[in-house]
Structures are given as structure tokens and as C-alpha cells.
C-alpha atoms as a PDB file:
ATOM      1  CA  UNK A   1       9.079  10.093   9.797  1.00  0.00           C
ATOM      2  CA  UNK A   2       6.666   7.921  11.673  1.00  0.00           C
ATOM      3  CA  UNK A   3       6.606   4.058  10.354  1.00  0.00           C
ATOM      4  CA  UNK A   4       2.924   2.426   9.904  1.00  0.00           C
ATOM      5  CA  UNK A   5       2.757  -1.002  10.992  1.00  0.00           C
ATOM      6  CA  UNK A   6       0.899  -3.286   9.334  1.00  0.00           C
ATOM      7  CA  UNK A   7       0.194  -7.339   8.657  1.00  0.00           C
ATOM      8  CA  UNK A   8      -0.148  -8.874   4.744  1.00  0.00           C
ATOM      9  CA  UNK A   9      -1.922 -12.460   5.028  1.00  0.00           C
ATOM     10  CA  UNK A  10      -1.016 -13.857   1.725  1.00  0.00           C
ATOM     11  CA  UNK A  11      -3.972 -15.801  -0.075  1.00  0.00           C
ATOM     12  CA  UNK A  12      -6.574 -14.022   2.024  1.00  0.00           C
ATOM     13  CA  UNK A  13      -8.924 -10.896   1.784  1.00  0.00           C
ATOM     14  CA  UNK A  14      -7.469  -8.908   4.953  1.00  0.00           C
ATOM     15  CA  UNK A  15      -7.124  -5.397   4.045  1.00  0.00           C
ATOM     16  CA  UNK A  16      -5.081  -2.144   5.417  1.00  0.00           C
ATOM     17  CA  UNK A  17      -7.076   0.698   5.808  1.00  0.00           C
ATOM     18  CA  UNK A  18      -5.477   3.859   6.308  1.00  0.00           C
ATOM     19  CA  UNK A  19      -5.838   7.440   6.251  1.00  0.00           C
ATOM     20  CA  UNK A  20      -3.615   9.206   4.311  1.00  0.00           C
ATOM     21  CA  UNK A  21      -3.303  12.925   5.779  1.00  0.00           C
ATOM     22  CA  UNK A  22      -0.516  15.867   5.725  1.00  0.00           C
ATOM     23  CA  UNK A  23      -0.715  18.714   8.265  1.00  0.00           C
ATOM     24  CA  UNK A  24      -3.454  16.596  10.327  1.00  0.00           C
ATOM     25  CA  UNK A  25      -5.984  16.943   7.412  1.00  0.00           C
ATOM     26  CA  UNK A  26      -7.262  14.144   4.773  1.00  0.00           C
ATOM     27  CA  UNK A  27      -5.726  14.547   1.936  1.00  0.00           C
ATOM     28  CA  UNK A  28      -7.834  14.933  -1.248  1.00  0.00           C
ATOM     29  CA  UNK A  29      -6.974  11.811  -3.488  1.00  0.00           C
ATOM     30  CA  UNK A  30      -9.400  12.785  -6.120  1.00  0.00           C
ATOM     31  CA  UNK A  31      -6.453  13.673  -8.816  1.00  0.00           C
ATOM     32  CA  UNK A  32      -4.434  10.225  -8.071  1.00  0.00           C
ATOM     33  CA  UNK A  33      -3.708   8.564 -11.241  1.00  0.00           C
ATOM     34  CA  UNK A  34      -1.831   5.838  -9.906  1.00  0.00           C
ATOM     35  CA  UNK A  35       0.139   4.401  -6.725  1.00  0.00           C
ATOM     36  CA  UNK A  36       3.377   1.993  -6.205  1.00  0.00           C
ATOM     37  CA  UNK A  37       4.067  -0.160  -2.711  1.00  0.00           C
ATOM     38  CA  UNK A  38       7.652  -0.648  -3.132  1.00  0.00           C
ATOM     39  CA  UNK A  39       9.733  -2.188  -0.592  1.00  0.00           C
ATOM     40  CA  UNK A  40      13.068  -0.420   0.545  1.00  0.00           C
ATOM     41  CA  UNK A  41      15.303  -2.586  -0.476  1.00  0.00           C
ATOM     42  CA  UNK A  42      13.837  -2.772  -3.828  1.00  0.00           C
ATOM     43  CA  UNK A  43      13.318  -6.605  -4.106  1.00  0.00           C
ATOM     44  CA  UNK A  44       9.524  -5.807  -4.915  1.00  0.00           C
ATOM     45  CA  UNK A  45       6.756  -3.233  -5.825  1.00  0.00           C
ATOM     46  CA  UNK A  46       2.891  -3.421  -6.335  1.00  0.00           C
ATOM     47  CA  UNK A  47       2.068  -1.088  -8.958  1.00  0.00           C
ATOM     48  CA  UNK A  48      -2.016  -0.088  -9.022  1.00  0.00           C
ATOM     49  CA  UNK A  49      -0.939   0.238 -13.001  1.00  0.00           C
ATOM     50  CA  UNK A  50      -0.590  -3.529 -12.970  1.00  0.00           C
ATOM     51  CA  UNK A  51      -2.628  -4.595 -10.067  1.00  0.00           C
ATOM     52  CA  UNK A  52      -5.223  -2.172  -9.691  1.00  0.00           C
ATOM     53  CA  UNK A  53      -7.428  -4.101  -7.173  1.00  0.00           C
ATOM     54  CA  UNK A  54      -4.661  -4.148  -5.038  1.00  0.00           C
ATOM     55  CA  UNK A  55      -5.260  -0.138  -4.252  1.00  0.00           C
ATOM     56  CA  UNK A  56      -8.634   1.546  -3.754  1.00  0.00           C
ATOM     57  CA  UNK A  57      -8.705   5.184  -3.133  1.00  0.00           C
ATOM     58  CA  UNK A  58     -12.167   6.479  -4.347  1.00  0.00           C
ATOM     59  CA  UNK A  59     -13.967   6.528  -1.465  1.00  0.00           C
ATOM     60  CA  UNK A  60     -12.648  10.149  -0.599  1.00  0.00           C
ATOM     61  CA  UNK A  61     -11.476  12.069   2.375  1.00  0.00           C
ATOM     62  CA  UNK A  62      -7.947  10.661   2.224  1.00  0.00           C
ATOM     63  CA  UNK A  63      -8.663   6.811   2.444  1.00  0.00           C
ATOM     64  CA  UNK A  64      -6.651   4.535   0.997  1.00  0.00           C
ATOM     65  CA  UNK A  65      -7.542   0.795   1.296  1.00  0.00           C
ATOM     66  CA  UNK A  66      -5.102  -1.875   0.301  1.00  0.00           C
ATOM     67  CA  UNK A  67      -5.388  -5.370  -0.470  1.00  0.00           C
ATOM     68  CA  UNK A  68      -2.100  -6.877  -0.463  1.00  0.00           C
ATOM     69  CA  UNK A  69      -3.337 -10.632  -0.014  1.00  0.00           C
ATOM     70  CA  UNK A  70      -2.897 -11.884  -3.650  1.00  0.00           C
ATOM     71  CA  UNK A  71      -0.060  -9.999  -4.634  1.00  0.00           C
ATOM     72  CA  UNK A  72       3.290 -11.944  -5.282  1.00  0.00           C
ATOM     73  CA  UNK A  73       4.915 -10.925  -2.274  1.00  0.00           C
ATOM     74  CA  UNK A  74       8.145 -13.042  -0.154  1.00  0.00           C
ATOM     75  CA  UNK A  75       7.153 -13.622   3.484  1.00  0.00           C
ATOM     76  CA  UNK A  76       8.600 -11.490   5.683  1.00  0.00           C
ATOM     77  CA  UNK A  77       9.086  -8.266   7.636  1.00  0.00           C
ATOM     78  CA  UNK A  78       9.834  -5.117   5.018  1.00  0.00           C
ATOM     79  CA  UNK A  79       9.906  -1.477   5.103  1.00  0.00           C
ATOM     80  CA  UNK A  80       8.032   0.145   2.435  1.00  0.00           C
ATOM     81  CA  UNK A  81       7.099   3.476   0.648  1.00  0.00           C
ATOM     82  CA  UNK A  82       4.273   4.486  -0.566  1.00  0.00           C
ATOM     83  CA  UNK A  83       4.802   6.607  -3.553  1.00  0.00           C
ATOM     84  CA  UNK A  84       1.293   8.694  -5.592  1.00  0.00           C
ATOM     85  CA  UNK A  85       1.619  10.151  -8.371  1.00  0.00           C
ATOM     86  CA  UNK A  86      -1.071  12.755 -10.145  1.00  0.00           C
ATOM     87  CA  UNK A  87      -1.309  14.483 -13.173  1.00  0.00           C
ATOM     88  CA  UNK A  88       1.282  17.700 -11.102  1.00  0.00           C
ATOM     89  CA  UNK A  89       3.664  15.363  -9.939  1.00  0.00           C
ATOM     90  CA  UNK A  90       4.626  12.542 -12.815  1.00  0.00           C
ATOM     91  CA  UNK A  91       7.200  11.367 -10.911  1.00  0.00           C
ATOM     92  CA  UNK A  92       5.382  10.606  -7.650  1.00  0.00           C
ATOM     93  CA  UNK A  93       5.438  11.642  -4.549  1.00  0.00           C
ATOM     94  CA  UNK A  94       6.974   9.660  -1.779  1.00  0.00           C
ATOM     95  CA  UNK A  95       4.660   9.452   1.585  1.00  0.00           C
ATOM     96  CA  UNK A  96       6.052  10.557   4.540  1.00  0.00           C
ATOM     97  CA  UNK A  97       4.976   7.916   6.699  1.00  0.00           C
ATOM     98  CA  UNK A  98       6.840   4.353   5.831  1.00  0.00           C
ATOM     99  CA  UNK A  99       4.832   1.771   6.319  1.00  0.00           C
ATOM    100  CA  UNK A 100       6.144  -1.668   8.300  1.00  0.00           C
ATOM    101  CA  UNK A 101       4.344  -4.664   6.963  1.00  0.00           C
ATOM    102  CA  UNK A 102       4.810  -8.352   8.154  1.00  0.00           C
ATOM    103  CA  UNK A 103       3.856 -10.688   5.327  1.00  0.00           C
ATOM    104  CA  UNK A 104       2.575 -14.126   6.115  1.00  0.00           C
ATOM    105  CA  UNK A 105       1.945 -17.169   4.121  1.00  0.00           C
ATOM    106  CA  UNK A 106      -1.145 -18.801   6.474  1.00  0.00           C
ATOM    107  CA  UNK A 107      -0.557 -22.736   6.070  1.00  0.00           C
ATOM    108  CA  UNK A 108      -3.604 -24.542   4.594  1.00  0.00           C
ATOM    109  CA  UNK A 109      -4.775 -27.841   6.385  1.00  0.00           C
ATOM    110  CA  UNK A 110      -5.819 -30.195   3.689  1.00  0.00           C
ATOM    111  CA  UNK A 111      -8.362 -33.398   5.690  1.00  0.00           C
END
């Protein structure tokens, strides 16, 4: 398993972009009915059921973009699966590549 790494900026529009692929080849995400982020230790999830601007996967040929930014999130450093479910496998499907992501809450300078 091969770990992702990634950074969240919390109250801003950054976004991960990534490439979802198994044997070296996209992966067609055109049946995806829905996707969870769910941290390891289970302290938090982003479901695209709930917060479905968090995920977009419609542009095809495997991409996946996330944005993570206004999502109620704890700073820190967490490992996290990805899990995608379609209309085959109801109970998802756990990605084999877990993704590291550093949150940070950027401090705002008021004048």
C-alpha cells in the first residue's frame, strides 16, 4: 500500500487532485454513486452524501478532485481511506492507496 500525501487548508479553496487508477490504468468512475474520506482512527468522515461539493468525480478518466477546505475537519496530520461505493459494491470499496493529509487552520490577520 502506497500512502498519498496531501495538505487540507481549512477555510480556503485549495483542492487535491488525484488520479485514481488500479493496474496502472484510470479507473472508470462513471458508476460511482457516492464516496466517504474517513480518517483511520475514526474521529471523522466526509461523506459526498452529505457534502457533495466536497467530491467531484465527473470529469472522467479516473479523476477525482477534492475540496476539503470547508469541511469540519481538526487540524492535524491523519491517515485516511478513501472508500467508493457503486451500484455492484453497496458496501464500498476501500482504495488501496491511503492518503496522508496535513490539515491546517491558516490564521486570519484582521487590520
Amino acid at each position: 500500500m502506497s500512502r498519498i500525501r496531501e495538505t487540507i487548508y481549512l477555510d480556503k479553496n485549495n483542492a487535491i487532485d488525484l488520479q485514481l487508477q488500479a493496474d496502472g490504468a484510470a479507473v472508470d468512475l462513471s458508476s460511482v454513486t457516492r464516496m466517504i474520506l474517513r480518517d483511520v482512527g475514526c474521529e471523522w468522515e466526509v461523506d459526498s452524501a452529505t457534502s457533495a461539493g466536497a467530491f467531484d468525480w465527473s470529469s472522467g478518466g479516473g479523476a477525482l478532485s477534492l475540496r476539503l477546505g470547508d469541511e469540519t475537519i481538526p487540524p492535524g496530520a491523519y491517515n485516511c481511506w478513501l472508500i467508493v461505493f457503486d451500484p455492484t459494491n453497496i458496501d464500498g470499496i476501500v482504495w488501496e492507496e491511503q492518503l496522508r493529509l496535513t490539515v491546517i487552520a491558516v490564521c486570519t490577520v484582521t487590520p
